[in-house]
N, C-alpha and C. Protein backbone atom coordinates (compact mmCIF):
# COMPACT_ATOMS: atom_id res chain seq x y z
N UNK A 1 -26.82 20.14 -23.47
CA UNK A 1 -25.62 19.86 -22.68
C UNK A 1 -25.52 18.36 -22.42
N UNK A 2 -24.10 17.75 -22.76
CA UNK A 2 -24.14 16.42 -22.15
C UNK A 2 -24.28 16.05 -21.38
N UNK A 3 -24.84 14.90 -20.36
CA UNK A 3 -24.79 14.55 -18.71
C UNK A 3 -24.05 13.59 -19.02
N UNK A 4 -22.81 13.36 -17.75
CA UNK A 4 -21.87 12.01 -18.25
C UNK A 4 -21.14 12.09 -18.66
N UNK A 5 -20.15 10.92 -18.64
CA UNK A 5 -19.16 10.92 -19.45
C UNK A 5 -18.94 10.51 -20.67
N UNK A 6 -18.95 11.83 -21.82
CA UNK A 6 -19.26 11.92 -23.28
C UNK A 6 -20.56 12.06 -23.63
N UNK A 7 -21.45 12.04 -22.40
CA UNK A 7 -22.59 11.93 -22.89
C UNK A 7 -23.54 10.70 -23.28
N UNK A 8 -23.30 9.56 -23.20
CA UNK A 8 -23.47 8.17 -23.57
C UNK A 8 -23.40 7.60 -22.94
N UNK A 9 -23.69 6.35 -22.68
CA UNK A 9 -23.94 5.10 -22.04
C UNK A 9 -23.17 3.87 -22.71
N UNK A 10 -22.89 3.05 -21.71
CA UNK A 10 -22.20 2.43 -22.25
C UNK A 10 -22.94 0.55 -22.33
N UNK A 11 -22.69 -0.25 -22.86
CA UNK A 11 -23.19 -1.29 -22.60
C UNK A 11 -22.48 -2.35 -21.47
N UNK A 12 -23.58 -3.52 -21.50
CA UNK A 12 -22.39 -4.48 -20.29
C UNK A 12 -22.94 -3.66 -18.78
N UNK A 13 -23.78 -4.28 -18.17
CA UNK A 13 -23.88 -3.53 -16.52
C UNK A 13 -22.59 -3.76 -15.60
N UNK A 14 -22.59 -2.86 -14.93
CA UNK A 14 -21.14 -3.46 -14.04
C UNK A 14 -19.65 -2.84 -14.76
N UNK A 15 -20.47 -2.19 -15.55
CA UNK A 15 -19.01 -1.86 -16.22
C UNK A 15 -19.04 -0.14 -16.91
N UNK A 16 -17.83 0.50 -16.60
CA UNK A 16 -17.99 1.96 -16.63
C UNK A 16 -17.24 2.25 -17.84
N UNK A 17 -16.67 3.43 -17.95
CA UNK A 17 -16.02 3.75 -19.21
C UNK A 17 -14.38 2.70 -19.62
N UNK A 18 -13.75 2.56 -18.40
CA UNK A 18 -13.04 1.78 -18.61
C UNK A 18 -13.11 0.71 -18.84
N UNK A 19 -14.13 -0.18 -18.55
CA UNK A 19 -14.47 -1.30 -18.67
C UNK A 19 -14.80 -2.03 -17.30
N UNK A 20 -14.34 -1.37 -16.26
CA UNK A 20 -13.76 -1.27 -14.83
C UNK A 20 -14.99 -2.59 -14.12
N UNK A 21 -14.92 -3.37 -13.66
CA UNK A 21 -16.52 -4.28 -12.98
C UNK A 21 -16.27 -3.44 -11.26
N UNK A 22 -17.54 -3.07 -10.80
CA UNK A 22 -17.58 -3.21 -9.20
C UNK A 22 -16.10 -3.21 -8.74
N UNK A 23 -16.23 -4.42 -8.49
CA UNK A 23 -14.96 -5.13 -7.73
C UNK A 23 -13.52 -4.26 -7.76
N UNK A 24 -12.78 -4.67 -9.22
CA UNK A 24 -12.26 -4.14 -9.86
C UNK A 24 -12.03 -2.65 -9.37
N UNK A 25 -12.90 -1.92 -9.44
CA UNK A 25 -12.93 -0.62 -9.38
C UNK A 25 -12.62 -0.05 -7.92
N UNK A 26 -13.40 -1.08 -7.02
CA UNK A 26 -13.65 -1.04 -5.36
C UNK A 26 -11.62 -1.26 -4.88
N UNK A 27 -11.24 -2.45 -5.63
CA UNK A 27 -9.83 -2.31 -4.99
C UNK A 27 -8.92 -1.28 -5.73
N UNK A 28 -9.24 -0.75 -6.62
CA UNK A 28 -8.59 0.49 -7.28
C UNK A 28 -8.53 1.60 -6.21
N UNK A 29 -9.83 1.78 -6.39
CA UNK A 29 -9.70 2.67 -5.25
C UNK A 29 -9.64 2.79 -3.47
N UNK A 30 -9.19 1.27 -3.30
CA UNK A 30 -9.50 1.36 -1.65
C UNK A 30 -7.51 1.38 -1.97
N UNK A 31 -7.28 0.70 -2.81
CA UNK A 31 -5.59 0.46 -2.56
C UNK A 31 -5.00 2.20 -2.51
N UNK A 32 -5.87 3.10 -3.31
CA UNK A 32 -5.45 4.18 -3.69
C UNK A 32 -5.43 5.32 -2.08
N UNK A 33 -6.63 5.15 -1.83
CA UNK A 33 -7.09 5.66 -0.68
C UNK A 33 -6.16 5.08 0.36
N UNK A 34 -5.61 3.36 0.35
CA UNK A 34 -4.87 3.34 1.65
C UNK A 34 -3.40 3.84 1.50
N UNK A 35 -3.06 3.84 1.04
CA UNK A 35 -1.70 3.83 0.39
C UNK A 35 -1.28 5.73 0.89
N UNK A 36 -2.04 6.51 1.18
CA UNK A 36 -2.30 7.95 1.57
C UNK A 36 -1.08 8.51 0.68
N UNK A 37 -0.65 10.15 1.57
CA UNK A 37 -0.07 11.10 0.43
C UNK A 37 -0.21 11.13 -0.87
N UNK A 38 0.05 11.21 -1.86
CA UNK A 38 -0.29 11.52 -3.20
C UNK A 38 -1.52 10.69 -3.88
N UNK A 39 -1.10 9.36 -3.48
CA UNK A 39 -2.48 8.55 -4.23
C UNK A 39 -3.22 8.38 -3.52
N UNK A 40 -3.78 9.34 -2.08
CA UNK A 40 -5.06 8.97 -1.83
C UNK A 40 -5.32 10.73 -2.60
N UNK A 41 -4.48 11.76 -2.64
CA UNK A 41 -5.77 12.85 -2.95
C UNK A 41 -5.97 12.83 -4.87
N UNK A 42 -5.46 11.40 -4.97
CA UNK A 42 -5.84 11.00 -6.50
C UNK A 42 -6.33 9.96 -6.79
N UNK A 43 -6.89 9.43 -5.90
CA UNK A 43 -8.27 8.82 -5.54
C UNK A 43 -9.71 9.28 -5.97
N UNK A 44 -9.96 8.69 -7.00
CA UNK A 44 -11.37 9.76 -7.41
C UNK A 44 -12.76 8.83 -7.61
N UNK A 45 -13.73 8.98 -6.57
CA UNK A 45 -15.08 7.95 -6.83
C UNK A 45 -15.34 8.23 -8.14
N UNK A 46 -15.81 9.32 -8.31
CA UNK A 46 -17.00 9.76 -9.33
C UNK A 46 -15.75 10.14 -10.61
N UNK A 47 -16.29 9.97 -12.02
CA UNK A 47 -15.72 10.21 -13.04
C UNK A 47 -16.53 11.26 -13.80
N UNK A 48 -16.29 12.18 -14.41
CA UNK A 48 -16.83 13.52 -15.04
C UNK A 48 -18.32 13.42 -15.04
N UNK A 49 -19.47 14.28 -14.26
CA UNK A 49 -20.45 14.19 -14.40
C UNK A 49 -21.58 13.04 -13.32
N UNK A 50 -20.84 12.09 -13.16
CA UNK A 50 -21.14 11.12 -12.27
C UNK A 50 -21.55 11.45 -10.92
N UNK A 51 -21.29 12.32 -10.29
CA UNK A 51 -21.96 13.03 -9.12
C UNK A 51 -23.10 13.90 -9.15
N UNK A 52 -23.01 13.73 -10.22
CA UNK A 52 -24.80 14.45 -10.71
C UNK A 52 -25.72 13.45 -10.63
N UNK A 53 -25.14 12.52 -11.12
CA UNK A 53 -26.35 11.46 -11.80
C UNK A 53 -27.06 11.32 -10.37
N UNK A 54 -25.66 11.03 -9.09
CA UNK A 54 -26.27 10.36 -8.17
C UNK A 54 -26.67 11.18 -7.38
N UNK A 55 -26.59 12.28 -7.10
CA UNK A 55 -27.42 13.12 -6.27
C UNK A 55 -29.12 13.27 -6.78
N UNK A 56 -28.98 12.93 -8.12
CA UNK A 56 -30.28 12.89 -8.93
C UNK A 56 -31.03 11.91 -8.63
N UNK A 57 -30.19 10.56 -8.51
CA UNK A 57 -31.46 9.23 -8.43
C UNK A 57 -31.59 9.47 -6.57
N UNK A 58 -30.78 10.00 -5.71
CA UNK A 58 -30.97 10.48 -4.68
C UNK A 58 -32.02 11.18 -3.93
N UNK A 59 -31.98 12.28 -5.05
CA UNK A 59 -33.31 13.33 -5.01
C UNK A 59 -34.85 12.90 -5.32
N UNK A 60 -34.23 11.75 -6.23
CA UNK A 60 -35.79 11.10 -7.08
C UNK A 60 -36.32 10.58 -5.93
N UNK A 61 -35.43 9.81 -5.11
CA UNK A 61 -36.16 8.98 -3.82
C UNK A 61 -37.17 9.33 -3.04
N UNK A 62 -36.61 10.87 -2.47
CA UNK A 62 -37.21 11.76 -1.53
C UNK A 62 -36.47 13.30 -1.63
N UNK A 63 -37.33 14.34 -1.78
CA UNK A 63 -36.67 15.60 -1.21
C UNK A 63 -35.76 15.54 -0.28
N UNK A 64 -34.29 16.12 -0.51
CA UNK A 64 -33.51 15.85 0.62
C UNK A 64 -32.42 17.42 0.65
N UNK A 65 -32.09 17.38 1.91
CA UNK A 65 -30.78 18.13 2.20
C UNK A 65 -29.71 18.04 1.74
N UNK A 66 -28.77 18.93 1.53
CA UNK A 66 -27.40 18.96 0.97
C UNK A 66 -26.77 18.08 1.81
N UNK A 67 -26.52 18.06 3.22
CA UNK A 67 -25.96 17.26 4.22
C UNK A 67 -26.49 15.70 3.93
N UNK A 68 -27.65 15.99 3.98
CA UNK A 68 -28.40 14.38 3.59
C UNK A 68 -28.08 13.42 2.68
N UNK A 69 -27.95 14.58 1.53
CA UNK A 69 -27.03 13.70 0.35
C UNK A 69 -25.55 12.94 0.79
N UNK A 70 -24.67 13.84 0.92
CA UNK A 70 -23.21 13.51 1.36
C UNK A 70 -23.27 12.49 2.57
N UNK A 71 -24.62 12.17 3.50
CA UNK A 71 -24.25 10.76 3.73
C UNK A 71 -24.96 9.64 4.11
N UNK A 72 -26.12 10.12 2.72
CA UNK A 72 -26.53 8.88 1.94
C UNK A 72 -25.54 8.24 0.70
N UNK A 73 -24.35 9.11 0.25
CA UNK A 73 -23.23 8.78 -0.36
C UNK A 73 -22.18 7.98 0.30
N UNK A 74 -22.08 8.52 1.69
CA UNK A 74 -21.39 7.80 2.75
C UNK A 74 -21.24 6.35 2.85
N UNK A 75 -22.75 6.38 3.23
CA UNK A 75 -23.75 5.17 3.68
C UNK A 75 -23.32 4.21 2.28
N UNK A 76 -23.81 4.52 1.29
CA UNK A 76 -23.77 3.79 0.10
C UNK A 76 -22.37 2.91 -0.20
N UNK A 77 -21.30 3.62 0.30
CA UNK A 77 -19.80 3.12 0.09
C UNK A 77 -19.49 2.20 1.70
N UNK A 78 -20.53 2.12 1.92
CA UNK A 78 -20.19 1.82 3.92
C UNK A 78 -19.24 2.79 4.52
N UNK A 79 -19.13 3.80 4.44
CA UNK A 79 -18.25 5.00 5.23
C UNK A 79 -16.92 5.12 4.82
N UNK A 80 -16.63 4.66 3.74
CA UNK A 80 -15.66 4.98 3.09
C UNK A 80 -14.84 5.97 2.32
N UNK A 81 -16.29 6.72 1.64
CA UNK A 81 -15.92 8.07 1.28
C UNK A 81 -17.27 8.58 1.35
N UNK A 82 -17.35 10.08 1.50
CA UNK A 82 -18.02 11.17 1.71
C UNK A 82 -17.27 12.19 0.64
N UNK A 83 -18.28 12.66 -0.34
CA UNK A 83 -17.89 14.13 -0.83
C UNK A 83 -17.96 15.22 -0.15
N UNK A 84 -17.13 16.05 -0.23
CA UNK A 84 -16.76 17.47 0.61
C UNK A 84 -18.32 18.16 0.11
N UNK A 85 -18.56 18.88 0.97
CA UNK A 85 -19.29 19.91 0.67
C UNK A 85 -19.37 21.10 -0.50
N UNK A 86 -18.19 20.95 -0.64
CA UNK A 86 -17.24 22.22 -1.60
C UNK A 86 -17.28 21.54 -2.81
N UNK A 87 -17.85 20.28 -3.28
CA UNK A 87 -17.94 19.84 -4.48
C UNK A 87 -19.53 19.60 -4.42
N UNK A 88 -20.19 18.70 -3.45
CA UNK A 88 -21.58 18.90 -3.18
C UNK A 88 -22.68 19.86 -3.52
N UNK A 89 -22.29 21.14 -2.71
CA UNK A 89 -22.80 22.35 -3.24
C UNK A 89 -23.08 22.99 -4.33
N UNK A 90 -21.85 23.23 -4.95
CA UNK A 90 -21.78 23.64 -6.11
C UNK A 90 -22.27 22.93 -7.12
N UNK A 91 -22.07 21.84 -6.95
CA UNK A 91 -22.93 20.39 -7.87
C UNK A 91 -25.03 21.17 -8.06
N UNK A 92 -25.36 20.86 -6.92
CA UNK A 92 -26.30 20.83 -6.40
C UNK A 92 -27.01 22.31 -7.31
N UNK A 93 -25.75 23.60 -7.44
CA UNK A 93 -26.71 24.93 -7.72
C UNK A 93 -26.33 24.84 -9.09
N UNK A 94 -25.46 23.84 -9.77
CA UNK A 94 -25.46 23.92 -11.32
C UNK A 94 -26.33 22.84 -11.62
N UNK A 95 -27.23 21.99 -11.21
CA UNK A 95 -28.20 21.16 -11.49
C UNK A 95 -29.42 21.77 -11.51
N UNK A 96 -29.36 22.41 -9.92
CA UNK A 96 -30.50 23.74 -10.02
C UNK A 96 -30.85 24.78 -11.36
N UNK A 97 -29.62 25.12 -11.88
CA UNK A 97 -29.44 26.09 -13.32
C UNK A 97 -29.86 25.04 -14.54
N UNK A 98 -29.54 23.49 -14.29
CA UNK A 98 -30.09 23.36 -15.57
C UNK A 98 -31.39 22.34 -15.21
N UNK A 99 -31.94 22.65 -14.40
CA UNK A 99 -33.65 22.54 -14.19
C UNK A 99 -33.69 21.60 -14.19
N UNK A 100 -32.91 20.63 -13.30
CA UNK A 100 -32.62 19.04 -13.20
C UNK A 100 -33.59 19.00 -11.26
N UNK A 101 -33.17 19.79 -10.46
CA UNK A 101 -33.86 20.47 -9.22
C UNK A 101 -34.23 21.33 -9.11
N UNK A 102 -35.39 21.17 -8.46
CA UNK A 102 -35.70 22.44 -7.95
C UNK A 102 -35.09 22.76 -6.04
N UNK A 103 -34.72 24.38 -6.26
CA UNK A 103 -34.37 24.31 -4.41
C UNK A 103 -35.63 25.19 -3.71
N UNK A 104 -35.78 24.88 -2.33
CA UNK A 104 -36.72 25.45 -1.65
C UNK A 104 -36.25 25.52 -0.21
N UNK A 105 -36.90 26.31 0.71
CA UNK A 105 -36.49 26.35 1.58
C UNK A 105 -37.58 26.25 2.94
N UNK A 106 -36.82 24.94 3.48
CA UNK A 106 -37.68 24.15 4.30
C UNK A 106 -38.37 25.49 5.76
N UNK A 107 -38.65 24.81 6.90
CA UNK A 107 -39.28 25.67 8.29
C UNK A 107 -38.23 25.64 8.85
N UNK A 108 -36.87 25.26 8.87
CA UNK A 108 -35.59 25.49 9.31
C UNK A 108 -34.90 26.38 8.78
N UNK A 109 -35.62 26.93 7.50
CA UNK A 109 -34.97 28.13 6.80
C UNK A 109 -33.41 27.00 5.50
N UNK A 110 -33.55 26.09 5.60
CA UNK A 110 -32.37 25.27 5.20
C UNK A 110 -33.09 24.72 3.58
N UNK A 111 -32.23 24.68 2.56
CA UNK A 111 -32.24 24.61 1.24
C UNK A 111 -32.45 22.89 1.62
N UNK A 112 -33.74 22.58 0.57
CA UNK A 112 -34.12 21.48 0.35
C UNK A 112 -34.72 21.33 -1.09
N UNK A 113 -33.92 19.87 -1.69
CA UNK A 113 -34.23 19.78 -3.31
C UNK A 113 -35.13 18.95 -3.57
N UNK A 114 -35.76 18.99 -4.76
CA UNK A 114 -36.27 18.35 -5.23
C UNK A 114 -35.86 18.07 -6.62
N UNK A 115 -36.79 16.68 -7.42
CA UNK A 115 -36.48 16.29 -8.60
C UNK A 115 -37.43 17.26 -9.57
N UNK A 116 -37.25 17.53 -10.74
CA UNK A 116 -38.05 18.17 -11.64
C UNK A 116 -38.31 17.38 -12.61
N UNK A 117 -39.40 17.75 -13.55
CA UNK A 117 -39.80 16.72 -14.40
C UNK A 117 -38.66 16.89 -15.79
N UNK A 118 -37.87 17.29 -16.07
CA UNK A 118 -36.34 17.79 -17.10
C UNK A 118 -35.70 16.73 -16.13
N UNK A 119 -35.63 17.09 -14.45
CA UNK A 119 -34.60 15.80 -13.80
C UNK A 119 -34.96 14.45 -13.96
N UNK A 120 -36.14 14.07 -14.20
CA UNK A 120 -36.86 12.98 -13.74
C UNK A 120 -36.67 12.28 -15.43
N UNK A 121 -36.70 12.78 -16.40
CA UNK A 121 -36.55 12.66 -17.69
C UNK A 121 -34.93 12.36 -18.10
N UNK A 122 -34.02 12.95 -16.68
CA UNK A 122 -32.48 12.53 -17.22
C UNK A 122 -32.14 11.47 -16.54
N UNK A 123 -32.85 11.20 -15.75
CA UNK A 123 -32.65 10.12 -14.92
C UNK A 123 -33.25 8.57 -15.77
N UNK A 124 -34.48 8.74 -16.27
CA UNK A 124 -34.59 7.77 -16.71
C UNK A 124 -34.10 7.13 -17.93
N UNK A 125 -33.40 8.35 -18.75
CA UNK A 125 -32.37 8.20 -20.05
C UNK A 125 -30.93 7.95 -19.58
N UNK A 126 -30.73 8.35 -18.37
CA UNK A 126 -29.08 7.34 -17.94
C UNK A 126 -29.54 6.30 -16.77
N UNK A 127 -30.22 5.88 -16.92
CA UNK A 127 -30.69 4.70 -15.92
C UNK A 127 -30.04 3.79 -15.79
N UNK A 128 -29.11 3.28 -16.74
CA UNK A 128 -28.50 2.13 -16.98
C UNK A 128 -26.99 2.92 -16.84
N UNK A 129 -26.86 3.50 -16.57
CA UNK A 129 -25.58 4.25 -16.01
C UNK A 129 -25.50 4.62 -14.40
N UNK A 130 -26.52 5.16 -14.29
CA UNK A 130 -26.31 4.94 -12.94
C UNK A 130 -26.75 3.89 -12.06
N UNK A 131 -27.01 2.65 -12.96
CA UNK A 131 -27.12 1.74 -11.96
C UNK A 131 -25.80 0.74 -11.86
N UNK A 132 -24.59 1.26 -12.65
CA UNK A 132 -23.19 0.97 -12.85
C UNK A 132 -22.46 1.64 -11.81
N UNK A 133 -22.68 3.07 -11.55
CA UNK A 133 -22.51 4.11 -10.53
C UNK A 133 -22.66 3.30 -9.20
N UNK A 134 -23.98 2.94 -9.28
CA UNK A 134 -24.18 2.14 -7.33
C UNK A 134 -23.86 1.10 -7.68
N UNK A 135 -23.15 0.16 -8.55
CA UNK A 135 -22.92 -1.24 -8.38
C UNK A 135 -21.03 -0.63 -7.77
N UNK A 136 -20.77 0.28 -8.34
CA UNK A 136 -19.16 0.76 -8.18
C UNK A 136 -19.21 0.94 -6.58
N UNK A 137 -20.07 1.73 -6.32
CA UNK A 137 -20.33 2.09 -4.44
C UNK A 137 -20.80 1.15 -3.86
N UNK A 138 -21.42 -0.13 -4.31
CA UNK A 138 -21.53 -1.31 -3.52
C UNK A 138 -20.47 -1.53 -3.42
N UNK A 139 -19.44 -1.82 -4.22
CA UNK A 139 -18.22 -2.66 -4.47
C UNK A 139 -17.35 -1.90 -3.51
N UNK A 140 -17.08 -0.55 -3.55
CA UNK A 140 -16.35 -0.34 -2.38
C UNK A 140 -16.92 -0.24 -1.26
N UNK A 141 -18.13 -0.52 -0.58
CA UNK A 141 -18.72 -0.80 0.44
C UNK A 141 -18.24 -1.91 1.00
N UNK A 142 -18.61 -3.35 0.12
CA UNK A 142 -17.91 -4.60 -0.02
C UNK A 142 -16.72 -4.92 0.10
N UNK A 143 -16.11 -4.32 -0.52
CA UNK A 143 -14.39 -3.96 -0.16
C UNK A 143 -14.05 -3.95 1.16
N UNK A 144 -14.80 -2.82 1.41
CA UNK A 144 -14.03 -2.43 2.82
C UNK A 144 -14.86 -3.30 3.79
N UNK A 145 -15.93 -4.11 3.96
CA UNK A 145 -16.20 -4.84 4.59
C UNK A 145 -14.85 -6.46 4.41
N UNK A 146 -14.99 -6.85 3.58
CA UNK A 146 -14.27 -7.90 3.58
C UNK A 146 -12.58 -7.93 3.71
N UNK A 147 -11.98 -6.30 3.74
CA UNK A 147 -10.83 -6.08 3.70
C UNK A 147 -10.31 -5.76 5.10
N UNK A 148 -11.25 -5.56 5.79
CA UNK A 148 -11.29 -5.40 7.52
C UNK A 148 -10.07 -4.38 7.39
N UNK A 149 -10.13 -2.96 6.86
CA UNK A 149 -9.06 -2.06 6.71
C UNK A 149 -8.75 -1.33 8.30
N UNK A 150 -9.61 -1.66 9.23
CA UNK A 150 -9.13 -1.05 10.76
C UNK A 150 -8.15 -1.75 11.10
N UNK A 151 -8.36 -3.34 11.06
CA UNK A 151 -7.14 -4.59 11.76
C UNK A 151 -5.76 -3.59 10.77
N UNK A 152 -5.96 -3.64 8.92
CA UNK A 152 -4.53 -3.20 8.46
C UNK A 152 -4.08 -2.01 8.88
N UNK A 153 -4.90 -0.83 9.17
CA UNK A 153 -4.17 0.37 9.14
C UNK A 153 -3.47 0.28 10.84
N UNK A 154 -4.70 -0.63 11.95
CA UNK A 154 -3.41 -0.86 12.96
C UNK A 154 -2.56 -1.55 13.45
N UNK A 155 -2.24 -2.29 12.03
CA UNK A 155 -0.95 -3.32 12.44
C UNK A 155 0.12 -2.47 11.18
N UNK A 156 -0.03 -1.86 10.40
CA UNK A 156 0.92 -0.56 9.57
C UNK A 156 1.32 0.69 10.68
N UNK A 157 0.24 0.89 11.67
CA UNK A 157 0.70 1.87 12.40
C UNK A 157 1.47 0.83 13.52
N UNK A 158 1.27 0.23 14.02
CA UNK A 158 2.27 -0.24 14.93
C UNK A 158 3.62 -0.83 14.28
N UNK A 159 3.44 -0.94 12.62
CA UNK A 159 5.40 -1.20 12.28
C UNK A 159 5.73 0.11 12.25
N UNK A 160 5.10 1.31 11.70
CA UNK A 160 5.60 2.78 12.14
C UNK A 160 6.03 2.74 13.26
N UNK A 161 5.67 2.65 14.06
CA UNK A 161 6.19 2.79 15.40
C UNK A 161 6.94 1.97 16.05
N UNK A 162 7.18 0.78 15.66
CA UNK A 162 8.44 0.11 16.24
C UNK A 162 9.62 0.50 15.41
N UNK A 163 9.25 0.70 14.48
CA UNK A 163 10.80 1.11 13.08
C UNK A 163 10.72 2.76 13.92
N UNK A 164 10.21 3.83 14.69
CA UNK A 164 10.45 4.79 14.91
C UNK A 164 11.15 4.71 16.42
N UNK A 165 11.05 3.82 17.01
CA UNK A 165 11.77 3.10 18.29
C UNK A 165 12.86 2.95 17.94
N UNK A 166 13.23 1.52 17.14
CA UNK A 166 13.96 1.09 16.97
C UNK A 166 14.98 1.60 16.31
N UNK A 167 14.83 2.55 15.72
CA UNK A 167 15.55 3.32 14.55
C UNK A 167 16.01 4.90 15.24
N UNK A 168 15.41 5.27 16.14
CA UNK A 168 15.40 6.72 16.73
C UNK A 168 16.98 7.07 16.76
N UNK A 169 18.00 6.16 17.34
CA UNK A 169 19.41 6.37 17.13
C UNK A 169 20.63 6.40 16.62
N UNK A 170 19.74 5.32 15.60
CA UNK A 170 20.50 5.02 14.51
C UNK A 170 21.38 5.94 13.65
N UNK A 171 22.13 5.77 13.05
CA UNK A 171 23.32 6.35 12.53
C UNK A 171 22.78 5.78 11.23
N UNK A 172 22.90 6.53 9.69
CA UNK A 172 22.75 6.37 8.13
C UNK A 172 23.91 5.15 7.73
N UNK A 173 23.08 4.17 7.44
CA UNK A 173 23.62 2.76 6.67
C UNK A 173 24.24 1.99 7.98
N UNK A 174 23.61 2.23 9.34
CA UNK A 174 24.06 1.10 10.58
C UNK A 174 23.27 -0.07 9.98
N UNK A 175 23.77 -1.01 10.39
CA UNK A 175 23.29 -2.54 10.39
C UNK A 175 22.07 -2.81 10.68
N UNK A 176 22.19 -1.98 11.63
CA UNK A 176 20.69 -2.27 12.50
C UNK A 176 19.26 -1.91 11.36
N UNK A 177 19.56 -0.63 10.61
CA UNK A 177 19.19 -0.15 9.30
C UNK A 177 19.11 -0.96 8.60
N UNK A 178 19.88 -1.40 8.39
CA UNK A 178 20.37 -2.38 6.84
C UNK A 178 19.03 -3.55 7.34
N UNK A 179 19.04 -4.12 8.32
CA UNK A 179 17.97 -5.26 8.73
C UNK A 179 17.16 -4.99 9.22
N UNK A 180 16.35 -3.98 9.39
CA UNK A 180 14.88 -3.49 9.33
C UNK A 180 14.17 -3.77 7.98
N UNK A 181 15.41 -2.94 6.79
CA UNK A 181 14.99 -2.55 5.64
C UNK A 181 14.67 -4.30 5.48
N UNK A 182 15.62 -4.92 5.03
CA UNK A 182 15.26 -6.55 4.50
C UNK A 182 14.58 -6.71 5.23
N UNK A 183 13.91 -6.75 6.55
CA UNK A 183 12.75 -7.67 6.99
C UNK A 183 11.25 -6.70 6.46
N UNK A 184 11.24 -5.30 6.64
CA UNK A 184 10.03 -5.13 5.95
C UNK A 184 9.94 -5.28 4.02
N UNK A 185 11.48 -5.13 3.24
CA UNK A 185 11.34 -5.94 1.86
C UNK A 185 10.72 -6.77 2.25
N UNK A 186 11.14 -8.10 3.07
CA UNK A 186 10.83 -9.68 3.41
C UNK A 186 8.91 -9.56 3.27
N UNK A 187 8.53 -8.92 4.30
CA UNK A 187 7.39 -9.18 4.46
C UNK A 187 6.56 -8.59 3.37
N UNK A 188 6.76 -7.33 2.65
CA UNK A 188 6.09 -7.15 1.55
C UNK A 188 5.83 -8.19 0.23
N UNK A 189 7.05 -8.80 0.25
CA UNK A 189 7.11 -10.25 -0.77
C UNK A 189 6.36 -10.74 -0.53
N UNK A 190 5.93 -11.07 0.91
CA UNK A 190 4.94 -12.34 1.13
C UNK A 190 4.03 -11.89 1.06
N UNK A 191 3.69 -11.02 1.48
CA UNK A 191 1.93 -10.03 1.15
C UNK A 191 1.94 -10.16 -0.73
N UNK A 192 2.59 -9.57 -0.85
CA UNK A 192 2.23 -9.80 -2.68
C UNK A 192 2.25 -10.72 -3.17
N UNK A 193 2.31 -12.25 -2.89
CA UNK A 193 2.65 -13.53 -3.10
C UNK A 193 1.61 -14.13 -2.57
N UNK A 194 0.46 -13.16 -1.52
CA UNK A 194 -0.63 -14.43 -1.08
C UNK A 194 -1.80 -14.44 -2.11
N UNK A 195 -2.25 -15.38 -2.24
CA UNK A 195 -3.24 -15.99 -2.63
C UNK A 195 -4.21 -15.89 -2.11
């Protein structure tokens, strides 16, 4: 069975199937994620297979919990994204099937994995893939550190809410309309124009 996408590795560190660097990839997906409705639930970290790898070099570290994983994934992006459980899981018992982990069950009665020597053997044949994987989750870690996305999302929520003030009585194509619209055009120009 292939692991990955196509199965192969690619050359060039820092760089994934697209060619994509860190960076690159980090504002792909933070623009995608802010931007919400449609293009955040098409927002996608991981690319075919890629959530294996990393629950794997995960597991290699230390035996860990299903929960544990999802946010040492967290952690890795600086709290940016977390995989659902509902992809986690299921990940976790088809890795189990192909003898990549083993599961056991800790004195809490709670499923705890380990690496197997088949896992430990796929890990070190995509090594150079998944160390493209955590340069991508640095980068949106980095991202969202240097993009200070709390200051944007609450100065976007406070023009929601003055355009929902200001606008509450408005009548379709009033003036008052007409010059909301040109001043938030206005200001989008200048956001796409900075340097």
């Amino acid at each position: 069975m292939k692991f990955g996408p196509g199965g192969s590795r690619r050359s060039g560190r820092g760089r994934g199937r697209s060619g994509m660097t860190g960076e690159k990839f980090a504002r792909a997906f933070a623009q995608a994620a802010f931007e919400g409705g449609k293009a955040k639930r098409r927002a996608r970290m991981f690319r075919r297979g890629e959530l294996k790898m990393v629950l794997l070099h995960l597991i290699a570290e230390e035996p860990r919990h299903g929960y544990d994983l999802i946010r040492q994934i967290e952690e890795l992006t600086g709290g940016h994204y977390a995989p659902s459980p509902g992809i986690v899981y299921p990940t976790l018992t088809l890795m189990a099937e192909m003898d990549l982990i083993d599961e056991a069950i800790d004195d809490d009665g709670k499923k705890i994995y380990s690496i197997t020597q088949a896992g430990s053997a796929k890990l070190a044949e995509e090594d150079a893939h998944i160390a493209e994987i955590l340069e991508r989750l640095e980068g949106v870690s980095k991202m969202g550190e240097a993009s200070d996305g709390a200051s944007v999302r609450r100065a976007v929520h406070n023009l929601k809410s003055a355009i929902r003030i200001r606008l509450a009585d408005e009548e379709k194509g009033s003036d008052k309309i007409l010059d909301v619209t040109a001043i938030i055009d206005e200001a989008a120009s200048k956001i796409e124009r900075l340097k």
